[in-house]
PDB file of N, CA and C in Angstrom:
ATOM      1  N   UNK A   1       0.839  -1.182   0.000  1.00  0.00           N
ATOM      2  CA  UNK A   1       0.000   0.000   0.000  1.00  0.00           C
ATOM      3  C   UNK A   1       0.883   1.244   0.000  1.00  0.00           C
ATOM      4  N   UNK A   2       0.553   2.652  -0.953  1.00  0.00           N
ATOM      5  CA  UNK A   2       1.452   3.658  -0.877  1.00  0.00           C
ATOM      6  C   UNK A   2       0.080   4.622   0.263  1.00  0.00           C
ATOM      7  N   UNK A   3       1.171   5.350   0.994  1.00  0.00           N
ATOM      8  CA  UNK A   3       0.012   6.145   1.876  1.00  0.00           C
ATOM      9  C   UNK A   3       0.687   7.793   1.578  1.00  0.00           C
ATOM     10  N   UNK A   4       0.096   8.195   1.507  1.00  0.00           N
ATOM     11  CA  UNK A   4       0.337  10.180   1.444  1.00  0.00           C
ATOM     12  C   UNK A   4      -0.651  10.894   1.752  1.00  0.00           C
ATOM     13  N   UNK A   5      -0.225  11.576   2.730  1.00  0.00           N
ATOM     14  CA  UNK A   5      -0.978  12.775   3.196  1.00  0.00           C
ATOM     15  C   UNK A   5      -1.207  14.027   2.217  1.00  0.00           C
ATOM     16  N   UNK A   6      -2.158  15.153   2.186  1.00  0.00           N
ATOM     17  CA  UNK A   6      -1.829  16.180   1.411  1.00  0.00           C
ATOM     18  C   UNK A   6      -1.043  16.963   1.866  1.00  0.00           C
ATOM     19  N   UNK A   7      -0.769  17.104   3.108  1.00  0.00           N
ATOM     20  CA  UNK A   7       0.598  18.268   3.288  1.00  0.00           C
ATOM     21  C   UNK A   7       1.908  17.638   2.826  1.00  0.00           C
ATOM     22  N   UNK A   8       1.896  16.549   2.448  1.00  0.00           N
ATOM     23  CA  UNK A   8       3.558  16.002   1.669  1.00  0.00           C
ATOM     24  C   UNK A   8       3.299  16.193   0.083  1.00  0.00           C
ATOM     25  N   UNK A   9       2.161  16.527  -0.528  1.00  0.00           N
ATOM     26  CA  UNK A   9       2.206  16.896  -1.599  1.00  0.00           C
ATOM     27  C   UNK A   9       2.952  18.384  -2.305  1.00  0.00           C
ATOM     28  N   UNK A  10       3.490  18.165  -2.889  1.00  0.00           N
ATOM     29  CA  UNK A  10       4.197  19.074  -3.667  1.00  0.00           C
ATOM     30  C   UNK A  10       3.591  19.486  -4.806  1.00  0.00           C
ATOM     31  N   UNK A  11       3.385  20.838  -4.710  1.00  0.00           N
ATOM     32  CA  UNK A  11       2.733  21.389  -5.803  1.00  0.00           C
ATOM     33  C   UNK A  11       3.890  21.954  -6.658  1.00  0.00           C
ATOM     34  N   UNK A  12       2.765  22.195  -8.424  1.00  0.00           N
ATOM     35  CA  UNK A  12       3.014  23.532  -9.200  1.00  0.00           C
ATOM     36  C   UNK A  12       2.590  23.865  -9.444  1.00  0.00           C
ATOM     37  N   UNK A  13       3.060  25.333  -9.768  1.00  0.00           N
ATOM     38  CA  UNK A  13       1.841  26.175 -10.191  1.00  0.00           C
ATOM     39  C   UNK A  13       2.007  26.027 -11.642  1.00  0.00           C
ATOM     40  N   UNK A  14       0.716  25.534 -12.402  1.00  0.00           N
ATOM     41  CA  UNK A  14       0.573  25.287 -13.900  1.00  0.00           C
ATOM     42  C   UNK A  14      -0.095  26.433 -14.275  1.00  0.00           C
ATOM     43  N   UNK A  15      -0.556  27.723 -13.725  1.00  0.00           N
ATOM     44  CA  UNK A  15      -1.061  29.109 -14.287  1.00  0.00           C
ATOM     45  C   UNK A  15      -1.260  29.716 -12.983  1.00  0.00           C
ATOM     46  N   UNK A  16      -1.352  31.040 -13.478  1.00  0.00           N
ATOM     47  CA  UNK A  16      -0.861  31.833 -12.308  1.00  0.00           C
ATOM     48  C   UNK A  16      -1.817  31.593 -11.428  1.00  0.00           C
ATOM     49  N   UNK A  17      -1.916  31.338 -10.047  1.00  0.00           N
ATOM     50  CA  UNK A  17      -2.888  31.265  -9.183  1.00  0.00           C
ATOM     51  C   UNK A  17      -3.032  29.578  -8.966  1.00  0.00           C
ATOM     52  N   UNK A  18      -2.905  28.915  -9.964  1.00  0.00           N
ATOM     53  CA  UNK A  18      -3.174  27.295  -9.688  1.00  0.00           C
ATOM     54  C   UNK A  18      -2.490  26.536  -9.859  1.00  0.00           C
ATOM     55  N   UNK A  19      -2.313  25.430  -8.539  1.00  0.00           N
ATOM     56  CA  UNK A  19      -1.811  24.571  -8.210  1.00  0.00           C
ATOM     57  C   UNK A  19      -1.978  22.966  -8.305  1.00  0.00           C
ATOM     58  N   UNK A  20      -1.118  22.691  -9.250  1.00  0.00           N
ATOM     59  CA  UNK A  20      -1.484  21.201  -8.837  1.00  0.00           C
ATOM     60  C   UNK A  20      -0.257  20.156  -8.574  1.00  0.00           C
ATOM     61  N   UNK A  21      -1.126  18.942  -7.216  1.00  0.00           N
ATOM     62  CA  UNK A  21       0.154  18.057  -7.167  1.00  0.00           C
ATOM     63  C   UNK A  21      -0.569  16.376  -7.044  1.00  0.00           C
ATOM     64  N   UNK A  22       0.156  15.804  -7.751  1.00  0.00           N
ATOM     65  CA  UNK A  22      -0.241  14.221  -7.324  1.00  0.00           C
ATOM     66  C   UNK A  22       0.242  13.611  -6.314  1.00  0.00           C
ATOM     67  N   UNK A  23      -1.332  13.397  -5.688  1.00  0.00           N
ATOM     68  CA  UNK A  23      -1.334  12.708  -4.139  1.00  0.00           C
ATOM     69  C   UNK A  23      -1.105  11.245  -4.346  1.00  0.00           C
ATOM     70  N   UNK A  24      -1.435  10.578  -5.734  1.00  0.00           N
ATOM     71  CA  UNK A  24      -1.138   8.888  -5.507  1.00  0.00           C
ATOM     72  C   UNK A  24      -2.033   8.394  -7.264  1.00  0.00           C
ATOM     73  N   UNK A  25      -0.247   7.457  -7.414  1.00  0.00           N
ATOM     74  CA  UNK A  25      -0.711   7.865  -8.965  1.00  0.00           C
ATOM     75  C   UNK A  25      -0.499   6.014  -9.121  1.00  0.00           C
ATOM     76  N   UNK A  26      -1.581   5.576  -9.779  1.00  0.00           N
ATOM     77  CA  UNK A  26      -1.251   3.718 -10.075  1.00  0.00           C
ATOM     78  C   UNK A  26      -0.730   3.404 -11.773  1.00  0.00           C
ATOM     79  N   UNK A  27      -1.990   2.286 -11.550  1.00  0.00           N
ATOM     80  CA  UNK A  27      -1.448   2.084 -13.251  1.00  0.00           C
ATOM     81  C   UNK A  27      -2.624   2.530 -14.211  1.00  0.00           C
ATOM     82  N   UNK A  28      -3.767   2.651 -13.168  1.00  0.00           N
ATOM     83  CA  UNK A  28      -4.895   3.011 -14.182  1.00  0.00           C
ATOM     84  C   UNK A  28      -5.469   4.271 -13.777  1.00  0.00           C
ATOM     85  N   UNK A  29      -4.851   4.821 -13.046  1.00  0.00           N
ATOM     86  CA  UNK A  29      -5.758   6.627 -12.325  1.00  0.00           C
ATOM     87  C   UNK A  29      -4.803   7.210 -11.700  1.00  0.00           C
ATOM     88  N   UNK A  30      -4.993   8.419 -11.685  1.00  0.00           N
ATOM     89  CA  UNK A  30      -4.092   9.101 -10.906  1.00  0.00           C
ATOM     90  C   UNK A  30      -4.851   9.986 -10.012  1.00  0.00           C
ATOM     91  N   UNK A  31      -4.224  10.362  -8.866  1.00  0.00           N
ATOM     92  CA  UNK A  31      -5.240  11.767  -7.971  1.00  0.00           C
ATOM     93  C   UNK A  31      -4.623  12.696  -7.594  1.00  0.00           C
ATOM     94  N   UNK A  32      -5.122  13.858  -8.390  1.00  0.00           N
ATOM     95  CA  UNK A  32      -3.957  15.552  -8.059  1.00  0.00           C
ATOM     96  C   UNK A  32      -5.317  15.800  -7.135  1.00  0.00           C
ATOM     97  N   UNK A  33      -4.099  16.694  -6.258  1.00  0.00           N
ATOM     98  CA  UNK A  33      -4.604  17.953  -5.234  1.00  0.00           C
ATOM     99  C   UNK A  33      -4.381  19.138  -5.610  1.00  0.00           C
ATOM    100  N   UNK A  34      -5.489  19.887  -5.675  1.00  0.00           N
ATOM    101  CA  UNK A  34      -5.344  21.297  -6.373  1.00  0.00           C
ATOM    102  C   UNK A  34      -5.774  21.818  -5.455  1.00  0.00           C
ATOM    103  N   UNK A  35      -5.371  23.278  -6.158  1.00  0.00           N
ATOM    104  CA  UNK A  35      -6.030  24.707  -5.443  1.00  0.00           C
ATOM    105  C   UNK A  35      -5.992  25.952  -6.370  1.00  0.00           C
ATOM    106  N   UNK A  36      -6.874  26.645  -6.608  1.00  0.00           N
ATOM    107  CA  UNK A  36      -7.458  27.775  -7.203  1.00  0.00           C
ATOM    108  C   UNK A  36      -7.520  29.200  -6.533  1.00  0.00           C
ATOM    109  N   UNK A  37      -6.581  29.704  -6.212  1.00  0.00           N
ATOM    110  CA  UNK A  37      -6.555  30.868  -5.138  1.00  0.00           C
ATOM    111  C   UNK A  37      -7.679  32.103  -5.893  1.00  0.00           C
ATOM    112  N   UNK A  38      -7.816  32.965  -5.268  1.00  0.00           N
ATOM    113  CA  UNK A  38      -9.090  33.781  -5.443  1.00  0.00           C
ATOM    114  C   UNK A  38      -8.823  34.778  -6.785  1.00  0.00           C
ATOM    115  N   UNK A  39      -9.731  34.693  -8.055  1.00  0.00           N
ATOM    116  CA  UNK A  39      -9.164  35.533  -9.356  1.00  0.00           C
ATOM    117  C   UNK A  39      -8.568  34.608 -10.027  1.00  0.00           C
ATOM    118  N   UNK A  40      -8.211  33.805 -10.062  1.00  0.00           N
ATOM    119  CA  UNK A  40      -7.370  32.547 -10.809  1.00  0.00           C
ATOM    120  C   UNK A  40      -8.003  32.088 -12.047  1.00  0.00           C
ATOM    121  N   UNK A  41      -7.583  31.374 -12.974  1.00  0.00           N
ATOM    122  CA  UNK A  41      -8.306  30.714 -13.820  1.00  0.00           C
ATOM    123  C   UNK A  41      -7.636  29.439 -14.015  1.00  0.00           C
ATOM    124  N   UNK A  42      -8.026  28.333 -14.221  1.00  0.00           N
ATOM    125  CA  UNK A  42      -7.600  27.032 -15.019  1.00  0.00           C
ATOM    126  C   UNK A  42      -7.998  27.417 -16.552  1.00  0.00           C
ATOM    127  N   UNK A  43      -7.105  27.455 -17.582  1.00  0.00           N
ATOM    128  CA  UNK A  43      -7.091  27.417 -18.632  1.00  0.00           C
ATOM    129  C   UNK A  43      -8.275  26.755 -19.135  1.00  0.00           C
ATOM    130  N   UNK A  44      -8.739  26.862 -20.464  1.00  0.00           N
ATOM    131  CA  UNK A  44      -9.766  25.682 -20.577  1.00  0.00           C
ATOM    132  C   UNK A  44      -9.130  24.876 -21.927  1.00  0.00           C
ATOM    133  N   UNK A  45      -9.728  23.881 -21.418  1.00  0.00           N
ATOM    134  CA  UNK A  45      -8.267  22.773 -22.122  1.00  0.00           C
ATOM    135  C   UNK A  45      -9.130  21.172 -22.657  1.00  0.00           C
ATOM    136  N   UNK A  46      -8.914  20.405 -23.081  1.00  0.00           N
ATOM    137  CA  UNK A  46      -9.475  18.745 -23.099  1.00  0.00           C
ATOM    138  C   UNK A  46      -8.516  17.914 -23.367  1.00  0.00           C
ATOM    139  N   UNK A  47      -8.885  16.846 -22.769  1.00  0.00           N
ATOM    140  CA  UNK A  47      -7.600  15.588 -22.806  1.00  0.00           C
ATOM    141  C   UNK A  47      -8.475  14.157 -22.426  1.00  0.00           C
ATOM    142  N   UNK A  48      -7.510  13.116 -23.376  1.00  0.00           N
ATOM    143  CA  UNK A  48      -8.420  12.292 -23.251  1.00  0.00           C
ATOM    144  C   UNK A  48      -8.333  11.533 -21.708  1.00  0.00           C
ATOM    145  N   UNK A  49      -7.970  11.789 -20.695  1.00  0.00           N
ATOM    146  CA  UNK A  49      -8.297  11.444 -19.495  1.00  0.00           C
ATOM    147  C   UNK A  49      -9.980  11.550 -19.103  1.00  0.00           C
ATOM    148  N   UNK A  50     -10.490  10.439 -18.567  1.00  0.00           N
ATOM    149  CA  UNK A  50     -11.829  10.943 -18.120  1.00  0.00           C
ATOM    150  C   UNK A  50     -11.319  11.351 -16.724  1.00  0.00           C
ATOM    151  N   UNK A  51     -12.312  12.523 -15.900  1.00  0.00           N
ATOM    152  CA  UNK A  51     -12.237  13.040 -14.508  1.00  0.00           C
ATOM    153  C   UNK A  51     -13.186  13.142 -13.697  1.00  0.00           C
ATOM    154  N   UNK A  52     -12.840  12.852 -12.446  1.00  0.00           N
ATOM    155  CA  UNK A  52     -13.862  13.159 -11.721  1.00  0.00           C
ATOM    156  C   UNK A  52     -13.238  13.715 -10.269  1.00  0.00           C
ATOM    157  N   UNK A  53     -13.966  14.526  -9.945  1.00  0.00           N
ATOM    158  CA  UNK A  53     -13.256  14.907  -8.447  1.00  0.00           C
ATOM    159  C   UNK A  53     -14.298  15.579  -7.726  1.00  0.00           C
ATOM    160  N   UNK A  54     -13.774  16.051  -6.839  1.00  0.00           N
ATOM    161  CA  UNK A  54     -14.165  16.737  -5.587  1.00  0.00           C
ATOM    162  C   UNK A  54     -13.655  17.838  -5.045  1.00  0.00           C
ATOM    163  N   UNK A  55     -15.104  18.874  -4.421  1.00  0.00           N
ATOM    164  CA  UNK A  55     -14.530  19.892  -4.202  1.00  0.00           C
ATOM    165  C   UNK A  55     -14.175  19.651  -2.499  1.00  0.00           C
ATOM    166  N   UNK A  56     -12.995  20.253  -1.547  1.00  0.00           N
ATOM    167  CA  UNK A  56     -12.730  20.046  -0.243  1.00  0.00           C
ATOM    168  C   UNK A  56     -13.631  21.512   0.100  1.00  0.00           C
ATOM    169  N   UNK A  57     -12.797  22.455  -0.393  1.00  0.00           N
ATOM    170  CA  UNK A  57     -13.731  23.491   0.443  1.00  0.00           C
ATOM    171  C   UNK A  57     -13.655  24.950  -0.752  1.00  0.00           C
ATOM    172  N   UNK A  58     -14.265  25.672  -0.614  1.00  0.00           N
ATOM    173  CA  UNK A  58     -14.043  27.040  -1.396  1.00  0.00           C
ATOM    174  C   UNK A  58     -15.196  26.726  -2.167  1.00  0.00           C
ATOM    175  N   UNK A  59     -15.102  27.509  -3.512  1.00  0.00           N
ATOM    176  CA  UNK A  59     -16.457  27.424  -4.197  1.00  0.00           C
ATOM    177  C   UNK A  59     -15.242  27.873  -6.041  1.00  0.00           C
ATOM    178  N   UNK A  60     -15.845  27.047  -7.140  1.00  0.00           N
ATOM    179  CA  UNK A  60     -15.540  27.473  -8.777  1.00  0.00           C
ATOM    180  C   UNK A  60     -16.152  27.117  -9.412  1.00  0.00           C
ATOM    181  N   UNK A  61     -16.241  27.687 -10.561  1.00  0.00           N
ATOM    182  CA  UNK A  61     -16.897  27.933 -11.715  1.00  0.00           C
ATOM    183  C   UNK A  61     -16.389  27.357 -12.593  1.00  0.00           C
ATOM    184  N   UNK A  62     -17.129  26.145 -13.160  1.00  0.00           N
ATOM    185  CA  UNK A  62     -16.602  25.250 -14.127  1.00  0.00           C
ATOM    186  C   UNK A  62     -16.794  25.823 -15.296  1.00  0.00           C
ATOM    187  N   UNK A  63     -16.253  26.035 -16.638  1.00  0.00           N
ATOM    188  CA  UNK A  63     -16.456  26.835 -17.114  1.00  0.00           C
ATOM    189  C   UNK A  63     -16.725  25.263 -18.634  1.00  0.00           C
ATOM    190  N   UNK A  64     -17.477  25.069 -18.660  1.00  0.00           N
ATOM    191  CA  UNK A  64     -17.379  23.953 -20.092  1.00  0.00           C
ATOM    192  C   UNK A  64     -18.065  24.847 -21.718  1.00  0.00           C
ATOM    193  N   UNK A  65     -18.309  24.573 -22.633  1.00  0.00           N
ATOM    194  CA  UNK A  65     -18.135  25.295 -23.989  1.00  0.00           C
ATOM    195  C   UNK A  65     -19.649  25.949 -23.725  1.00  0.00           C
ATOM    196  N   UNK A  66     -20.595  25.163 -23.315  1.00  0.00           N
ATOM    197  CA  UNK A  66     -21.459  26.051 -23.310  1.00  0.00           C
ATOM    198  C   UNK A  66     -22.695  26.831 -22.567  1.00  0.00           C
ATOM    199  N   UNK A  67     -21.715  26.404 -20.988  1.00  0.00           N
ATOM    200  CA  UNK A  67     -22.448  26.703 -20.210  1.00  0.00           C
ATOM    201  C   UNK A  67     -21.673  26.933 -18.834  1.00  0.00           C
ATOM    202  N   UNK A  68     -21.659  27.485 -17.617  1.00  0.00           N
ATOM    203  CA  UNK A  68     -20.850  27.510 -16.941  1.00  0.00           C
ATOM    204  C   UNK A  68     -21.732  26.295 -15.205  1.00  0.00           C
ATOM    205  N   UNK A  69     -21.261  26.266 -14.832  1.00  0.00           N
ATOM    206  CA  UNK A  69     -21.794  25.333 -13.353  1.00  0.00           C
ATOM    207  C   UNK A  69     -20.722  25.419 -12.271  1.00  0.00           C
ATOM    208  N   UNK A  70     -21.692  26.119 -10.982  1.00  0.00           N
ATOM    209  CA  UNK A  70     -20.861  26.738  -9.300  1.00  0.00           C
ATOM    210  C   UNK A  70     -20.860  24.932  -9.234  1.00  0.00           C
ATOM    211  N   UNK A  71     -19.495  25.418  -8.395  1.00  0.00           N
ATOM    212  CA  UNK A  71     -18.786  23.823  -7.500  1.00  0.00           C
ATOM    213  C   UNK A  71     -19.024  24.296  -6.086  1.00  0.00           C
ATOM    214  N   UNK A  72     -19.476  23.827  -5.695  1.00  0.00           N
ATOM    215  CA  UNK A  72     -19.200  24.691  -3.803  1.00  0.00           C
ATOM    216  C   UNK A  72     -18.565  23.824  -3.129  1.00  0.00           C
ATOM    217  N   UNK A  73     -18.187  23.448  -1.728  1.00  0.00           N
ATOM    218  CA  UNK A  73     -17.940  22.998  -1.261  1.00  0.00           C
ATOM    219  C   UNK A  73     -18.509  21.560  -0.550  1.00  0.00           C
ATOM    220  N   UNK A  74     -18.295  20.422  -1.087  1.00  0.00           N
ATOM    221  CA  UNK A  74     -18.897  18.921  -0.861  1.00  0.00           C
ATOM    222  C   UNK A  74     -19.312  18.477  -2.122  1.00  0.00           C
ATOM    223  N   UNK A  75     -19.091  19.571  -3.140  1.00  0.00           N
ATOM    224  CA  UNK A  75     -19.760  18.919  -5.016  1.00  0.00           C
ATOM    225  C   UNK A  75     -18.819  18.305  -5.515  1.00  0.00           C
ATOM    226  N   UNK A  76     -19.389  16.874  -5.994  1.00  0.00           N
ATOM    227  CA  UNK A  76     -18.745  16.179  -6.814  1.00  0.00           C
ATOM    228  C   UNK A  76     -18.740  16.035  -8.271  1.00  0.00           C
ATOM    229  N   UNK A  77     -18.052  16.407  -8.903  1.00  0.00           N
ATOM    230  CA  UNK A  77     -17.638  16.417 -10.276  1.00  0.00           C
ATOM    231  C   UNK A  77     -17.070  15.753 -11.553  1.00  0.00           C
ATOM    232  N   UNK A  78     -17.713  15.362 -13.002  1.00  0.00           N
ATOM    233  CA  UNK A  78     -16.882  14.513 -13.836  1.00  0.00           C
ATOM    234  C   UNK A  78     -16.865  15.106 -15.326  1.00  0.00           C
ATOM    235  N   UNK A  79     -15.771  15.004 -15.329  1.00  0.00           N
ATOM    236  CA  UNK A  79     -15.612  15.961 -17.116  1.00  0.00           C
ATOM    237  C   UNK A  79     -15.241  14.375 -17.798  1.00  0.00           C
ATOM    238  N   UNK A  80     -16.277  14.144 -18.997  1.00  0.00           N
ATOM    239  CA  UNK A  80     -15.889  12.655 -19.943  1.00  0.00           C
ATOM    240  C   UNK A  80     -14.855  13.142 -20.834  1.00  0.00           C
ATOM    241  N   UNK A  81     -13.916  12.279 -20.703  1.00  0.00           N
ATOM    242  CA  UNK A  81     -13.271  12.572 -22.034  1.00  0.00           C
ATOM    243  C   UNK A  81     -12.823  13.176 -23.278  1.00  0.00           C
ATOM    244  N   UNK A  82     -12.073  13.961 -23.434  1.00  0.00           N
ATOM    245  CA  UNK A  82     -12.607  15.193 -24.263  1.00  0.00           C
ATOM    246  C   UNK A  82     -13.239  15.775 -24.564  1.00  0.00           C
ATOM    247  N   UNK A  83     -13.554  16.052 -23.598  1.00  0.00           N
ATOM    248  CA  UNK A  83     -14.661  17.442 -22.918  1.00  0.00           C
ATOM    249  C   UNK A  83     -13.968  19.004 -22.555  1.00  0.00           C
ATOM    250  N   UNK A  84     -14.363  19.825 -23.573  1.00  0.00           N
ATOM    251  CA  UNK A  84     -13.937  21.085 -23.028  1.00  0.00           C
ATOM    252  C   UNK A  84     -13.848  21.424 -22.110  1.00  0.00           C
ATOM    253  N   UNK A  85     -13.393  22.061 -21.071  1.00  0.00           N
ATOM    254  CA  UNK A  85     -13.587  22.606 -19.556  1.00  0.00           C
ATOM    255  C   UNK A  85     -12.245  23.514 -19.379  1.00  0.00           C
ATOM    256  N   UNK A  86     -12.807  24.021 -18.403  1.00  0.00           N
ATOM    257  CA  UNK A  86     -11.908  25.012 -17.649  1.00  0.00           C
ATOM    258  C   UNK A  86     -12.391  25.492 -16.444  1.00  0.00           C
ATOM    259  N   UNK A  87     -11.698  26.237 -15.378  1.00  0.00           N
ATOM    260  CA  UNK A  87     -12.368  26.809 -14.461  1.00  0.00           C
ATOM    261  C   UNK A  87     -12.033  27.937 -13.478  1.00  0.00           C
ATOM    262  N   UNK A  88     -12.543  28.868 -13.190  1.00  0.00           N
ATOM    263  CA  UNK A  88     -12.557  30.341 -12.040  1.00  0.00           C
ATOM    264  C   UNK A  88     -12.963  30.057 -10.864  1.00  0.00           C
ATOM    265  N   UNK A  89     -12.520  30.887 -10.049  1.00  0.00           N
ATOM    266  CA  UNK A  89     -12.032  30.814  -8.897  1.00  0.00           C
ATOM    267  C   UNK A  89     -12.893  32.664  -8.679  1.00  0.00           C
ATOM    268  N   UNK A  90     -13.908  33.141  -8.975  1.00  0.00           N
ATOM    269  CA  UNK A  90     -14.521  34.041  -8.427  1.00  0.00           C
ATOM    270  C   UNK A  90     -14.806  34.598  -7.288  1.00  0.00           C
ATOM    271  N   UNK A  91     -14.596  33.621  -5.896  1.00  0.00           N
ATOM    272  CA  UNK A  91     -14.633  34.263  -5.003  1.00  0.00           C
ATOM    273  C   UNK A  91     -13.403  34.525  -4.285  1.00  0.00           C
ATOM    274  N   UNK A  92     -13.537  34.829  -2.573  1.00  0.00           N
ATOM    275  CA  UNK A  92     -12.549  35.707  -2.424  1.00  0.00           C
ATOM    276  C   UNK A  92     -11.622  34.602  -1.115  1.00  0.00           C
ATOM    277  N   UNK A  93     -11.926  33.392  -1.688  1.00  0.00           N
ATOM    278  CA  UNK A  93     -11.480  32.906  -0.725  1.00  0.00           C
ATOM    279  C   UNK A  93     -10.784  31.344  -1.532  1.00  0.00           C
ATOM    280  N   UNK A  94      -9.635  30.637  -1.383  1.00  0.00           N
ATOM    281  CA  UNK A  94      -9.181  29.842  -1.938  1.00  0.00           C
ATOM    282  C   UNK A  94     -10.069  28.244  -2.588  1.00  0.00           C
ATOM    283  N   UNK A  95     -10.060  27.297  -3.310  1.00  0.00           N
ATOM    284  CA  UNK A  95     -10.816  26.412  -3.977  1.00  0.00           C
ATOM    285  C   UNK A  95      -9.673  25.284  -3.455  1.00  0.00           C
ATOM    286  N   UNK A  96     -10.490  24.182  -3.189  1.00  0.00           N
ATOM    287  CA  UNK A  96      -9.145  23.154  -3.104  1.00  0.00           C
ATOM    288  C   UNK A  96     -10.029  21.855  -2.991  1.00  0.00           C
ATOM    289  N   UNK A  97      -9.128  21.216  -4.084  1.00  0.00           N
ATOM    290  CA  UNK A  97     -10.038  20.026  -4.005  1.00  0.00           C
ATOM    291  C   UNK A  97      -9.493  18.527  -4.705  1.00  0.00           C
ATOM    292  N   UNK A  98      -9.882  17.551  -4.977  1.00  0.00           N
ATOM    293  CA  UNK A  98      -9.133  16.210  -5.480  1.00  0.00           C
ATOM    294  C   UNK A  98      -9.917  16.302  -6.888  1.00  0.00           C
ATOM    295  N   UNK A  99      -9.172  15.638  -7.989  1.00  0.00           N
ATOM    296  CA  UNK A  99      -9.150  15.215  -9.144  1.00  0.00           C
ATOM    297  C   UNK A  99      -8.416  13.982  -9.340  1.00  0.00           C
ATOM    298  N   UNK A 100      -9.295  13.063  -9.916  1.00  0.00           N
ATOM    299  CA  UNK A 100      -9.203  11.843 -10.197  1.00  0.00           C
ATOM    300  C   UNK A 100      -8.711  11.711 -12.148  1.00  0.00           C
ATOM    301  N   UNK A 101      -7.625  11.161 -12.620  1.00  0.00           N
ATOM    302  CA  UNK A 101      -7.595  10.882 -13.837  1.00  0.00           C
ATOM    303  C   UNK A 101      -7.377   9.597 -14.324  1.00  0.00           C
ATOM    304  N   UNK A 102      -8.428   8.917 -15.074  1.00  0.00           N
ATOM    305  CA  UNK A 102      -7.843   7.909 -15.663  1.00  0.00           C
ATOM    306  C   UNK A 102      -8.261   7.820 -17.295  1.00  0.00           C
ATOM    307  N   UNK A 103      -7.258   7.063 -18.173  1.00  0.00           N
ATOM    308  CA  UNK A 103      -5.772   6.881 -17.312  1.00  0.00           C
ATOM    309  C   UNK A 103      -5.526   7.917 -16.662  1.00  0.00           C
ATOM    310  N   UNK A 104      -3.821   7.382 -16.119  1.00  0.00           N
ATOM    311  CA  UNK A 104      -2.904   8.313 -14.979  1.00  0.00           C
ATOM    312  C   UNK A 104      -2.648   9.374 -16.105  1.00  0.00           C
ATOM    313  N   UNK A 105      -2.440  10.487 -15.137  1.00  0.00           N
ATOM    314  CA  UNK A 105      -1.558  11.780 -15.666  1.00  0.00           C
ATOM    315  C   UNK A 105      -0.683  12.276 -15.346  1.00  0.00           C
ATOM    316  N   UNK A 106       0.324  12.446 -15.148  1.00  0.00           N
ATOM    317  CA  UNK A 106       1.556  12.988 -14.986  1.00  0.00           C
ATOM    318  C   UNK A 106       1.328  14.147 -14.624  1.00  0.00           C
ATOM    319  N   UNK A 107       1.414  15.043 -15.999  1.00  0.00           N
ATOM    320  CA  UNK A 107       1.691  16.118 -15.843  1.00  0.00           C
ATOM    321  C   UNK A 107       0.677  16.924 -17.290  1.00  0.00           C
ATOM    322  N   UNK A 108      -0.144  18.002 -17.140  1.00  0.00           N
ATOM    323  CA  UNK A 108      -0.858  18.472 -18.059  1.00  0.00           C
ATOM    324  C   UNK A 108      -0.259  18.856 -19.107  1.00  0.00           C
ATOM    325  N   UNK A 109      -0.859  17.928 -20.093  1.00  0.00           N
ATOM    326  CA  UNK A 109      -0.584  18.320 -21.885  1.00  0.00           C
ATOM    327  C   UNK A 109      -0.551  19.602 -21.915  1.00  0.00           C
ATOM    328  N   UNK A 110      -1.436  20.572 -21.406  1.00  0.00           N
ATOM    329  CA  UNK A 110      -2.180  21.644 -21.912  1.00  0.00           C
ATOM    330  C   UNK A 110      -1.164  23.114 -21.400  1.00  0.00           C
ATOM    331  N   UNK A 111      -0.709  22.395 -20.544  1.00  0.00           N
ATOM    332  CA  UNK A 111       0.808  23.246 -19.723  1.00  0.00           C
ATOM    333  C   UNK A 111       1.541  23.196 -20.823  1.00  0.00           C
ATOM    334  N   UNK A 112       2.242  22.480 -21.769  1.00  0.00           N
ATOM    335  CA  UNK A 112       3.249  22.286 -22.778  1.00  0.00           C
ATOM    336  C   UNK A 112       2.644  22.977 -24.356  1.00  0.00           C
ATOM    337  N   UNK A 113       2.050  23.186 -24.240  1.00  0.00           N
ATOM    338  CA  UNK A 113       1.365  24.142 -25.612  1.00  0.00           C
ATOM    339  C   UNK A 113       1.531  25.926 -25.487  1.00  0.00           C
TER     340      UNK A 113
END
């Protein structure tokens, strides 16, 4: 069994304001810990990873092609597969939450473009 806490996670920042780090990565999924500090944006991006995650606490704005949807705090979330998305961080207080990818992800395609 691998065990990790989130305070041993090591983040980066992949755009200004957001953070991401993998808490525990196998052969078929991986799980980043993020955070969205207040004004931030996640790029909006697609990859063929399907996702699903969870918000821990704060509140964002998923931003998908044609419609936007609040995350608050305890909402659970899944973007299929090349699915447009992106997301804001509108309020005034930090977003932090788990993302699930499978397959695993390393490190975002969408960072290298």
């Amino acid at each position: 069994m691998d065990h990790r806490q989130t305070g041993d996670v090591v983040t980066e920042e992949v755009a200004d304001g957001v953070f991401l780090g993998t808490l525990s990565m196998g052969e078929r999924a991986s799980m980043k810990y993020w955070q969205i500090d207040p004004g931030a944006s996640l790029p909006t991006h697609e990859h063929e990873h399907e996702q699903i995650g969870y918000v821990l606490s704060g509140t964002l704005t998923a931003i998908l092609e044609d419609e936007e949807i609040l995350l608050e705090e305890g909402d659970a979330y899944r973007f299929p597969s090349n699915e447009y998305h992106g997301a804001e961080n509108r309020s005034d207080e930090p977003a932090v939450g788990l993302g699930v990818l499978a397959p695993p992800r390393d490190r975002p395609e969408w960072r290298d473009r």
